[in-house]
Each structure stands twice: as C-alpha cells, then as structure tokens.
Protein backbone atom coordinates (compact mmCIF):
# COMPACT_ATOMS: atom_id res chain seq x y z
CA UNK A 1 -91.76 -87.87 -83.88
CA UNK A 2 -95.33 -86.97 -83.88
CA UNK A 3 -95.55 -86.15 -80.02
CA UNK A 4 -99.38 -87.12 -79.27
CA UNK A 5 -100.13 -85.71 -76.34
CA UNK A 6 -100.54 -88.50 -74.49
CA UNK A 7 -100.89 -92.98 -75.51
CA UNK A 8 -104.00 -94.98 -75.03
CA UNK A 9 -103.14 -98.18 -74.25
CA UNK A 10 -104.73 -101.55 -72.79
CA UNK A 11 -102.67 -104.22 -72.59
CA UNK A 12 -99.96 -104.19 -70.29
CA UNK A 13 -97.04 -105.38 -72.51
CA UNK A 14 -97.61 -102.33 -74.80
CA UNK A 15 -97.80 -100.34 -71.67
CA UNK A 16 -94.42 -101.68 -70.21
CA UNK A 17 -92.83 -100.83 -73.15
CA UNK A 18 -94.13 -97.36 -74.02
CA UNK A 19 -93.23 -96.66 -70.13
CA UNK A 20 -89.76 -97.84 -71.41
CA UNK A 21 -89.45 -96.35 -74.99
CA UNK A 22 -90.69 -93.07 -73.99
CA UNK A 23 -90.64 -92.42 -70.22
CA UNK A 24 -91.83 -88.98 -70.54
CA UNK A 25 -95.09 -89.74 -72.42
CA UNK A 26 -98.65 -89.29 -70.55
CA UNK A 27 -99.96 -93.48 -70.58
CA UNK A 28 -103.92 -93.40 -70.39
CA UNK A 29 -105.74 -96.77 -69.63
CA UNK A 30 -108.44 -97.66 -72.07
CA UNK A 31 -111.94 -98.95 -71.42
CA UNK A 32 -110.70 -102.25 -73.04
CA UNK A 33 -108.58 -102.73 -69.51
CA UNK A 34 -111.92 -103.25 -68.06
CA UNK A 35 -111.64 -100.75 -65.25
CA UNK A 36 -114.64 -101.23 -62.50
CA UNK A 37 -113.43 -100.56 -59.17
CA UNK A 38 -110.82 -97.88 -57.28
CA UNK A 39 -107.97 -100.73 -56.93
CA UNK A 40 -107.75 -101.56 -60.26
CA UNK A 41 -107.27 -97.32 -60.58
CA UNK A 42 -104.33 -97.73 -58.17
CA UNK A 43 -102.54 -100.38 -59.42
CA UNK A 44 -102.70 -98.03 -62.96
CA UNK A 45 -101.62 -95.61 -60.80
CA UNK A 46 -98.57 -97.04 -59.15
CA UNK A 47 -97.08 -98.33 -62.63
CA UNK A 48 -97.46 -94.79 -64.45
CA UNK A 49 -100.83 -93.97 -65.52
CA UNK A 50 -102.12 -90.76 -65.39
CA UNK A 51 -105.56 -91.21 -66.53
CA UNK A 52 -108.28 -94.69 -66.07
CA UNK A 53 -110.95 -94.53 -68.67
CA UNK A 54 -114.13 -96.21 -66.82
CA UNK A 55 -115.86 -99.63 -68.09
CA UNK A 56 -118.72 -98.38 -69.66
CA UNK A 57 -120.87 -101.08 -67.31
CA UNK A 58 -120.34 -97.97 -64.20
CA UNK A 59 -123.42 -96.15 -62.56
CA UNK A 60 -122.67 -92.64 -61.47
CA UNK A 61 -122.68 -93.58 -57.92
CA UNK A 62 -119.66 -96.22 -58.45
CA UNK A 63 -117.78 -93.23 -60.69
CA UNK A 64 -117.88 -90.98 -57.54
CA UNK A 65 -116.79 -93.95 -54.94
CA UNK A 66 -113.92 -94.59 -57.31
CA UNK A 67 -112.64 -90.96 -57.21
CA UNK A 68 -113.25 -90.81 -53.36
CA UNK A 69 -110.34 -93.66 -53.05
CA UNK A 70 -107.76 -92.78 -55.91
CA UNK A 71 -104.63 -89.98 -55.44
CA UNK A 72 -106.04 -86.96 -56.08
CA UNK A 73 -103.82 -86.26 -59.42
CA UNK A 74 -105.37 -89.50 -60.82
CA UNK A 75 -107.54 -88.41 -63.64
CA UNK A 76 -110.62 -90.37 -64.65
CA UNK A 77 -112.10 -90.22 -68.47
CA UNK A 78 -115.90 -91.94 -68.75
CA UNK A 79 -118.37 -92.42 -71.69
CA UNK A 80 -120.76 -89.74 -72.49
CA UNK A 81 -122.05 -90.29 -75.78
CA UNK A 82 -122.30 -93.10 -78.88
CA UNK A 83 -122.62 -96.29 -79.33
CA UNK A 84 -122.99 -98.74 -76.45
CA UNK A 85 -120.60 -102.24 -77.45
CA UNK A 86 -123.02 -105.03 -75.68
CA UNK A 87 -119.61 -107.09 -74.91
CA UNK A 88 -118.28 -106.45 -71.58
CA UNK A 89 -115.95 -103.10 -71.91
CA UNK A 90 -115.67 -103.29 -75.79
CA UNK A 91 -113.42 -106.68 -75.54
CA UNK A 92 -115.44 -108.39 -78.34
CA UNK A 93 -114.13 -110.77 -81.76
CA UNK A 94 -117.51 -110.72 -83.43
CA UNK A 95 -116.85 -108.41 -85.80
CA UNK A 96 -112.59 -109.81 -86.42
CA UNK A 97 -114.87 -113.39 -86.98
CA UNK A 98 -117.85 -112.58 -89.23
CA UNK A 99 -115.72 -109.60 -91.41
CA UNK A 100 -112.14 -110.03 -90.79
CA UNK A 101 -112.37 -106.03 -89.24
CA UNK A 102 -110.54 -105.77 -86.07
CA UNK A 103 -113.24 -104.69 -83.35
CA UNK A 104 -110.61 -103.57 -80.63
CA UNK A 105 -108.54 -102.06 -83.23
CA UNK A 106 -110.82 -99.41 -84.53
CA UNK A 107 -112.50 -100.84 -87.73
CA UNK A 108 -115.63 -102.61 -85.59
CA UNK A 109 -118.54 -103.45 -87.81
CA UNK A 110 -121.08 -103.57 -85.05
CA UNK A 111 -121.86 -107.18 -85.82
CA UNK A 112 -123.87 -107.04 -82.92
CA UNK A 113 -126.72 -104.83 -84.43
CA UNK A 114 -127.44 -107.70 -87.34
CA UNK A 115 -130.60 -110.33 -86.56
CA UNK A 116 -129.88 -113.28 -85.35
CA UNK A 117 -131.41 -116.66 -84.34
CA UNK A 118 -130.71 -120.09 -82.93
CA UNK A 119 -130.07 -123.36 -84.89
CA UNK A 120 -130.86 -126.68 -83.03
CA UNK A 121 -127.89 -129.32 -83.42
CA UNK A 122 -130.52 -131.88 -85.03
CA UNK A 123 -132.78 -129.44 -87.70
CA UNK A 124 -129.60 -127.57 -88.57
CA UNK A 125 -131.25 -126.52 -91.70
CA UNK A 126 -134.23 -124.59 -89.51
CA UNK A 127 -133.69 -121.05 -87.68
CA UNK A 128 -135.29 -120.49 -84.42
CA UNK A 129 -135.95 -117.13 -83.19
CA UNK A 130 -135.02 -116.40 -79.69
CA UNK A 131 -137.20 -113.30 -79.13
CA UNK A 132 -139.57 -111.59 -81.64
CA UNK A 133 -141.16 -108.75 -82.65
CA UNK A 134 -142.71 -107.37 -85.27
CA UNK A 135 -139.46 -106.14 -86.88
CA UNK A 136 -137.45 -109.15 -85.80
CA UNK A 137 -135.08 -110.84 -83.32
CA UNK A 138 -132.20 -108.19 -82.33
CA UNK A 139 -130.61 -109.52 -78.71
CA UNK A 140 -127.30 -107.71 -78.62
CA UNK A 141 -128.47 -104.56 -80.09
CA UNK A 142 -128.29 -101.25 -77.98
CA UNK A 143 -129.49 -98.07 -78.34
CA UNK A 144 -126.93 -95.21 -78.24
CA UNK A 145 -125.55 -93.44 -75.16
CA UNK A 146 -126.48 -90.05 -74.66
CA UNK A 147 -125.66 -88.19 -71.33
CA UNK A 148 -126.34 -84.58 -71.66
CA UNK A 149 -129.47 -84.27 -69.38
CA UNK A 150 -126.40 -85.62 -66.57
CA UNK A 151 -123.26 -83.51 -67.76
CA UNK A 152 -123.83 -81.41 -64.16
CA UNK A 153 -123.24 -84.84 -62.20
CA UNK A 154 -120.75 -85.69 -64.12
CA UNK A 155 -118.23 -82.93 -63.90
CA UNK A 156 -119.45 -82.31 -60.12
CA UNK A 157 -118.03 -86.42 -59.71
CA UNK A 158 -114.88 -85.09 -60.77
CA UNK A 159 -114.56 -86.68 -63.79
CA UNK A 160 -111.82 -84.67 -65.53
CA UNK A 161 -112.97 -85.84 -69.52
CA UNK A 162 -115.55 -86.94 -71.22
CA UNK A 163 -115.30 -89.45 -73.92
CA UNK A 164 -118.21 -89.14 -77.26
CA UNK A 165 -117.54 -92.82 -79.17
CA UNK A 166 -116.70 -91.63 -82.54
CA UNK A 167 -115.22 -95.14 -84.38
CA UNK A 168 -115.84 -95.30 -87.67
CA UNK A 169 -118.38 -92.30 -87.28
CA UNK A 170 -118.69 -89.25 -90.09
CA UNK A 171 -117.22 -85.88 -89.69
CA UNK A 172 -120.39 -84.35 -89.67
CA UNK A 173 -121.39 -86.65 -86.74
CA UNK A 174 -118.17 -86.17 -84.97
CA UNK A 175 -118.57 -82.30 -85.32
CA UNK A 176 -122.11 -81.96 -84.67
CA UNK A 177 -121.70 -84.15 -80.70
CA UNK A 178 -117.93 -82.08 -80.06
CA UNK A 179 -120.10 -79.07 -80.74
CA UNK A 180 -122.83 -79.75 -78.75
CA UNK A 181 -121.17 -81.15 -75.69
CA UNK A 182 -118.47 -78.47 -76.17
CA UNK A 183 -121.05 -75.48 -75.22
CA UNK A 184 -122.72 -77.41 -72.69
CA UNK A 185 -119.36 -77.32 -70.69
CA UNK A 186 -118.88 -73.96 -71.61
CA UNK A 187 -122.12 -73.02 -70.64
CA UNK A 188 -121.96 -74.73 -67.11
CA UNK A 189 -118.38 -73.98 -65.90
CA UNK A 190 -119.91 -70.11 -66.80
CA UNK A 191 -122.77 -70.51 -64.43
CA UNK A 192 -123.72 -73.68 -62.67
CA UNK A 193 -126.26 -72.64 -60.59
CA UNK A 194 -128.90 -71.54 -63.77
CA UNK A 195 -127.23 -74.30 -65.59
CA UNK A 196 -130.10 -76.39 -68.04
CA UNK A 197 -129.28 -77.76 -71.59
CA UNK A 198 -131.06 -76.25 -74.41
CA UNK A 199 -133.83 -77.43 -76.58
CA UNK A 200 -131.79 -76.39 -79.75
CA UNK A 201 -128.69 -78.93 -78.17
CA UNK A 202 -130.89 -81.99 -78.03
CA UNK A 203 -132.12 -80.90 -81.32
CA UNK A 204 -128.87 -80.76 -82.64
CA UNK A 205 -128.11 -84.35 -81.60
CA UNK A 206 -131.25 -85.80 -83.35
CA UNK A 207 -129.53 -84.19 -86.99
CA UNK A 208 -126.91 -87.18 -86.91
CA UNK A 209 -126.95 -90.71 -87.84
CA UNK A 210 -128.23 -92.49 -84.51
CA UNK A 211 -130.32 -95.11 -82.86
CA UNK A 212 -132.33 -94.07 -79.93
CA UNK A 213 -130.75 -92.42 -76.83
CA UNK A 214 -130.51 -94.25 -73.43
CA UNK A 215 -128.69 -93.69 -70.36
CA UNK A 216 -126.99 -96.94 -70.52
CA UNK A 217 -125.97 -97.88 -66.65
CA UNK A 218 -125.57 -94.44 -65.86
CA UNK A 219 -128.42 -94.13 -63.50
CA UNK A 220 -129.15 -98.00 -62.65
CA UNK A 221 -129.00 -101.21 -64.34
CA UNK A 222 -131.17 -100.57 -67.39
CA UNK A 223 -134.51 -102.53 -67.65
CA UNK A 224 -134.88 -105.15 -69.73
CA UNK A 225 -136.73 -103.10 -72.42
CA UNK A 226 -134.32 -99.99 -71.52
CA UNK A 227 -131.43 -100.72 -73.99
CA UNK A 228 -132.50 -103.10 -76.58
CA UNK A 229 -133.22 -101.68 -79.37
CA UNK A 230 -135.60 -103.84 -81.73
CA UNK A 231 -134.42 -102.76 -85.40
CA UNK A 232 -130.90 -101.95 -87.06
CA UNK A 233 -131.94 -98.82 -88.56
CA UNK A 234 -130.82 -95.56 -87.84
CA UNK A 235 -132.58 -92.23 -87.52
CA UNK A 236 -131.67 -88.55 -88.27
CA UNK A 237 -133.12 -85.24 -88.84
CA UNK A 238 -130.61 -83.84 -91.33
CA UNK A 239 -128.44 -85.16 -94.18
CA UNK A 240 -124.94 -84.08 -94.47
CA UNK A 241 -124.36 -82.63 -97.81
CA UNK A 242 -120.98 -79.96 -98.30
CA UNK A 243 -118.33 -79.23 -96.16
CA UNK A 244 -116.84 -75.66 -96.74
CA UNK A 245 -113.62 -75.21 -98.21
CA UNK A 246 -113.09 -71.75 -98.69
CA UNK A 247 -114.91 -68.10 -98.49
CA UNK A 248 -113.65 -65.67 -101.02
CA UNK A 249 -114.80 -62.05 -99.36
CA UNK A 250 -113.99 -60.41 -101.99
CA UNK A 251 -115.71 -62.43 -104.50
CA UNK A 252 -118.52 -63.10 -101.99
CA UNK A 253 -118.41 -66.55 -103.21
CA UNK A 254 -117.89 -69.69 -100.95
CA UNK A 255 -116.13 -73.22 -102.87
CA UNK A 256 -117.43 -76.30 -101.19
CA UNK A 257 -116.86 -80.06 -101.48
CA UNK A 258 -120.10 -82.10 -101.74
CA UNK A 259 -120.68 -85.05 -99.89
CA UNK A 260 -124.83 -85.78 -100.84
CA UNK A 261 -126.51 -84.30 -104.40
CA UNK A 262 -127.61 -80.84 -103.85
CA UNK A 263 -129.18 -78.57 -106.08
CA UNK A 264 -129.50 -75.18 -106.13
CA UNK A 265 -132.26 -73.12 -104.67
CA UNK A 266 -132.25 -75.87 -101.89
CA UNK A 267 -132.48 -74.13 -98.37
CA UNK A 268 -129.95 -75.70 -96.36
CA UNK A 269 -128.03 -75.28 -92.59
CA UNK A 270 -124.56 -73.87 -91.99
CA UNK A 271 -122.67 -75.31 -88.95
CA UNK A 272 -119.59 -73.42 -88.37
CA UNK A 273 -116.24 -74.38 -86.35
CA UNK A 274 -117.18 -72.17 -83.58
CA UNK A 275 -121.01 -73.82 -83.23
CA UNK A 276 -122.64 -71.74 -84.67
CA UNK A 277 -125.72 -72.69 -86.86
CA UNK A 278 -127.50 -71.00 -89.26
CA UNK A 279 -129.77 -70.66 -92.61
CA UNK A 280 -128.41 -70.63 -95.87
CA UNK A 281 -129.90 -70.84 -99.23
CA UNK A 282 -127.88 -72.46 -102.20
CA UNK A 283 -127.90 -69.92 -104.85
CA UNK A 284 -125.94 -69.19 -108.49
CA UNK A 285 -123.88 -72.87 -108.49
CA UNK A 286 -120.67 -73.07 -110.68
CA UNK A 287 -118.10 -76.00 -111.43
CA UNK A 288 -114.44 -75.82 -110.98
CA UNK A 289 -114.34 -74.10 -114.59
CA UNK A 290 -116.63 -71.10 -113.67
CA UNK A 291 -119.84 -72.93 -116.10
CA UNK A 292 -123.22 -72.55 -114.28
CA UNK A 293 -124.86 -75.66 -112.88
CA UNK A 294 -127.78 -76.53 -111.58
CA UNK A 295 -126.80 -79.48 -109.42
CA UNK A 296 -124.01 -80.90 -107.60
CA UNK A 297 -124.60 -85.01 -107.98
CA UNK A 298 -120.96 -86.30 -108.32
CA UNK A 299 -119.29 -87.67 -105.06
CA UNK A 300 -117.43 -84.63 -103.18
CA UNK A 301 -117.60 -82.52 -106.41
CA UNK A 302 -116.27 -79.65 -105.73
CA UNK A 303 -118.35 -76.51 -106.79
CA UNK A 304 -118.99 -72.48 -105.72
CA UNK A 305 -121.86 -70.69 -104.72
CA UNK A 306 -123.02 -67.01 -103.27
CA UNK A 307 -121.89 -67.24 -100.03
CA UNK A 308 -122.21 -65.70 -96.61
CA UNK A 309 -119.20 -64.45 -94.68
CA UNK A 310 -119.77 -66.83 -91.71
CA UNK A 311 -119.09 -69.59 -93.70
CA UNK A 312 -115.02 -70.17 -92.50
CA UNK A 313 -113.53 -73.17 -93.62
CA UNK A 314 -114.60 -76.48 -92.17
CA UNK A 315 -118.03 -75.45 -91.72
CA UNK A 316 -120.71 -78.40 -92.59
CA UNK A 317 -123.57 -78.28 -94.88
CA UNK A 318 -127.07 -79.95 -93.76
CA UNK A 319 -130.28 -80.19 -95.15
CA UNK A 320 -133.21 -80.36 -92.67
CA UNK A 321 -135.32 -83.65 -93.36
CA UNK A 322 -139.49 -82.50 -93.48
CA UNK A 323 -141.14 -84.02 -90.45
C-alpha cells in the first residue's frame, strides 16, 4: 500500500518472498548480507537485486575491483558516515543479550561502547582489565566514520549512493550530515576539477552528537590506535534546542517547538531545509496563549518569537557551545 521505493533486505527467505509477493519491487541487499567480494554481487544479481550495499570492512581499492567485475546496471550503496558496529558487517546480539533491543532490527544500544573487563573462572568475584588507560578499558569501541575529505573517490569508483548511519540518531543529527553531504555532491557534480570541501562543512559536522572521526578501512586497515576510541563520551559543538513549526509573514512572528530550555535574548543558529545557516537572536517569547515569557524550559513546549522570514518550516534551532 505504501509503495517504498524500493526493500532492504538481508536474509534470503525474506528476499524469496518479497521477489514473490511483489515482483515489481526494487530488492536492495543490506550490509548485514556481508557483501565483500564481486561474486557475492553477482549471485545478488542473478536472483533480482538491483543494488549490494558494501560490508563496511571494504578499502576503496576493493570497492572499485568490485564494480570493475559486476553488470554494469548493478548499483553499489557504501558507508560514508556514522557509527562504525565493531561486529563483522553489523551481524551482532550484544545489544538483543544485555537490553533485550534488537541490534539488526534497528533499536541497537551500542553495547559495544560500555567498559568492559575479564573475570578469571577461579576469582570470579575479581575484574581484570584487559587494556587500560587513564579513562578505562574500552576494546570494541570505535570512533565514528566520516568520509568527506574522500567523497571525489568515491563517486569517481562509481558508487551510485552513499549511506550516513542514522539508527537511533536525532533529527537534528540526521539533518545536519544529509545537509552537509548533500552540498558536497552538489558542489562536485557542478565542478569537479576545483572541487575541495569547505571549512564551514567540517564545521558543521563537529555541531552534532559524535565521537571522533576516522576513516575506518577506507584507506587501509586502520592501526591499532586508529579506531579505538578510549572513552564513551560524545562530543559536539552545538545543542539542539527548537525546531520551526511555522513563520507567520504577516505577523512577523515564527511558532517553534522546543527540544532544550532556551531563554530569550539567547543568540542562537538557524539551519534551514535548503542548508542554509544563519544567526538568529531569540527575542519577545510568548506561550500558546499570547502571555510573555521569558523562558522556554518544558519538553517541546511550544512557544512564538520575532522571527525572520528564512525561517520555513522544519528549520532547526542550535545554540553554539563557547570554546
């Protein structure tokens, strides 16, 4: 009824019978399928499949061998940015053992970031740390994925889309990588020869819950001390705090939906739809009644303020952290 554009599926059961229930549906192979070499891409191929989404384990260089040997309608999807799963192709039951939360079913909860240690069979009552720093023992936690620097070699691959890993991620962090990736393309299918990503695009990628960036496999086999990342903390420049629901031009007011206490006077960051990103300062606050406020401190609140006429509906509110 809904007609998705096109299935994501992994196991071969489910993708016999989609092939069967709706023969007219695009099938796309998931990561999960643990796809590493060209034949594997065939045999997709020959059953249905119109697009392979890579292991995440791939170097560029096996990316482009694998298109050299597939038909040449065969599309390939690969990782670009988000978190990095440490078990081989995201086929993992840590998190369905320790939380009950399906990992491969879109509700991981990244049990792999928590500290661990090893108990001994005869002290079962003392933890042993298996490698330690000052913040701890961490030996399945990765730093995030982040593959702008390399979109160029990417799309010159032929790679035909890029995946950002977006489970169980915020809409402000979902927007903010779409955006950014979004006018990277943009900018490079416009003019690939004076192609070079902006300072203001990796800026924009620090603003959003993340752990450190690394290239993952993409260039080699990451060094020992490439990947592992020795805390479970995140970092982030900016904290999102109002998504837009409506501009009133004639009003000149702009009704929001808060999602972190703000308070008026507060110079905050408008990121619109389109990408675009600008100042704003939060100024004359009213509640749904009309009364003045000072303050908007109640979970996604909704409230109005002076606004400006870029602000369209579904743009996101940030405020800037202070270095």
């Amino acid at each position: 009824e809904i007609r998705p554009d096109a299935l994501i599926i992994s196991d071969p059961g489910v993708f016999a019978i989609a092939r069967r229930v709706l023969p007219d549906m695009e099938l796309h192979i998931s990561t999960q399928a643990n796809n590493t070499n060209y034949e594997t891409y065939r045999f997709w191929y020959r059953l249905g499949a119109k697009r392979v989404v890579t292991a995440r384990e791939l170097s560029l260089e096996e990316i482009r061998e694998i298109r050299e040997h597939i038909p040449e309608d065969m599309e390939i999807e690969t990782f670009i940015h988000g978190a990095m799963c440490i078990s081989y192709s995201g086929r993992c039951l840590l998190s369905n053992y320790f939380t009950g939360r399906d990992s491969n079913r879109g509700a991981c909860a990244q049990v792999c970031r928590w500290e661990f240690s090893l108990k001994e069979k005869n002290r079962p009552d003392e933890a042993f740390d298996i490698a330690e720093d000052e913040q701890g023992t961490y030996i399945m936690n990765s730093k995030d994925l982040c593959l702008l620097d390399h979109l160029p070699d990417l799309i010159k691959s032929g790679v035909k889309s890029l995946k950002i890993e977006g489970r169980m991620k915020s809409v402000h962090y979902v927007a903010t990588v779409v955006s950014v990736y979004r006018k990277a393309i943009d900018a490079y299918l416009r003019d690939p020869e004076h192609f070079s990503v902006l300072p203001e695009w990796q800026e924009e990628l620090l603003k959003i819950s993340h752990r450190p960036y690394t290239t993952g496999f993409f260039e080699h086999r990451p060094e020992a001390d490439g990947q592992v990342y020795t805390t479970s903390s995140y970092e982030q420049t900016a904290d999102f705090v109002g998504l837009v629901n409506d501009y009133d031009a004639a009003s000149g007011r702009v009704t929001l939906e808060q999602r972190n206490n703000v308070k008026e006077g507060e110079t905050l960051e408008i990121l619109t739809p389109g990408g675009t990103v600008f100042p704003w300062t939060l100024s004359d606050m009213e509640d749904e009644t009309g009364t003045p406020i000072a303050a908007a401190p109640h979970a996604q609140m909704i409230f109005t303020a002076v606004g400006d006429a870029r602000m369209e509906p579904y743009s996101l509110v940030r405020r800037l952290k202070k270095a």
